[in-house]
Protein backbone atom coordinates (compact mmCIF):
# COMPACT_ATOMS: atom_id res chain seq x y z
CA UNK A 1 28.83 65.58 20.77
CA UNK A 2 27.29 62.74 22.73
CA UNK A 3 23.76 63.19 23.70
CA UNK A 4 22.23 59.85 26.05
CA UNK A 5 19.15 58.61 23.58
CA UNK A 6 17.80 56.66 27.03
CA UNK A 7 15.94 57.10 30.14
CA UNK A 8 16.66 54.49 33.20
CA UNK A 9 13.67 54.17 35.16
CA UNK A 10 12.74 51.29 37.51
CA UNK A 11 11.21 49.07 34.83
CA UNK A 12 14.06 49.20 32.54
CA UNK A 13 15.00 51.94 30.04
CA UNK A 14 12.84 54.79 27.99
CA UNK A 15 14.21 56.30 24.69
CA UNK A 16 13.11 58.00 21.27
CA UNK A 17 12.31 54.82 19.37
CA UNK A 18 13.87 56.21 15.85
CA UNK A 19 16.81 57.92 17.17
CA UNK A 20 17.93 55.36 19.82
CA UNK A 21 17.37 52.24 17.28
CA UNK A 22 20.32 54.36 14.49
CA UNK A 23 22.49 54.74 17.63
CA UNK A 24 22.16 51.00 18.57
CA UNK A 25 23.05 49.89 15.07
CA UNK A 26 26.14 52.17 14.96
CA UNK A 27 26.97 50.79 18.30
CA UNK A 28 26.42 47.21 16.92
CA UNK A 29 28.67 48.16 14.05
CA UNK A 30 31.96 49.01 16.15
CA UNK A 31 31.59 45.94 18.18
CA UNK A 32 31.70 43.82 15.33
CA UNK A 33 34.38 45.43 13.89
CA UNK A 34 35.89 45.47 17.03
CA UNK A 35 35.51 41.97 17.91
CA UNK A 36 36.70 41.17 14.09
CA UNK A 37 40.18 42.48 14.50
CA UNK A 38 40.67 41.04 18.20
CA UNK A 39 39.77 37.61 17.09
CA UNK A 40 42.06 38.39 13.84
CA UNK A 41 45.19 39.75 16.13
CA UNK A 42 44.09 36.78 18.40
CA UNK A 43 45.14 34.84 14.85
CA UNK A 44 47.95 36.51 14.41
CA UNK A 45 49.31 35.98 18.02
CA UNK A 46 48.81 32.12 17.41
CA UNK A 47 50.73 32.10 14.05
CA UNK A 48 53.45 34.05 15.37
CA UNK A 49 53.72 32.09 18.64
CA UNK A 50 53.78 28.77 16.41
CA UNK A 51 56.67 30.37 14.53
CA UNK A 52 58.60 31.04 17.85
CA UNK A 53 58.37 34.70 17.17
CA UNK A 54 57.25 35.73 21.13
CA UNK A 55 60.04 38.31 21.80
CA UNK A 56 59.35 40.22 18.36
CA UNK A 57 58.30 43.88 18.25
CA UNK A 58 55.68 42.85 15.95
CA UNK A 59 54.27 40.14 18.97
CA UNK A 60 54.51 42.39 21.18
CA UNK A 61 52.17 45.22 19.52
CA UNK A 62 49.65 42.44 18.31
CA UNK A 63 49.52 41.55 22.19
CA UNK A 64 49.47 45.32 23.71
CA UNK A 65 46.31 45.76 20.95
CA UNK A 66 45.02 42.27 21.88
CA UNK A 67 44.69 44.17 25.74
CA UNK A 68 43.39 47.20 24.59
CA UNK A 69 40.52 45.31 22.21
CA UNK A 70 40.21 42.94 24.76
CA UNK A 71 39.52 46.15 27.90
CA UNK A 72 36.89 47.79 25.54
CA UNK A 73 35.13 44.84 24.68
CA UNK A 74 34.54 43.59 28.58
CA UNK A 75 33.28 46.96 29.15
CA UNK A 76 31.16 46.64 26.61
CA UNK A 77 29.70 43.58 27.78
CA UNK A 78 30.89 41.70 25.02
CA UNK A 79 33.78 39.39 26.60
């Protein structure tokens, strides 16, 4: 279950040092994964587009997970 590590207050953010750093560097391991396979679908979409392949299920899905990788990213602040 999720549990907030952090405490906003007016000079910035509070947290339990220990716990909060683990957390971060979990956190900094999805978003490289993350940003690892949308710059590889990114890859994909360019090889496939090259190849005239645009209308192919297989384009298609690379560009609906593009969106999706894409959405999650921005909120994360990483796009």
């Amino acid at each position: 279950m999720y549990q907030r590590l952090t405490v906003p207050t007016e000079q910035g953010y509070q947290a339990d040092g220990l716990m909060a750093i683990e957390r971060l560097g979990r956190l900094e391991d999805v978003i490289d994964r993350l940003m690892k396979e949308y710059n590889q679908t990114q890859e994909a979409l360019e090889r496939l587009g090259a190849q005239g392949k645009e209308k192919t299920a297989t384009y298609k899905q690379l560009w609906a997970n593009k969106l999706s990788l894409r959405e999650l990213l921005t909120r994360l602040g990483c796009l």
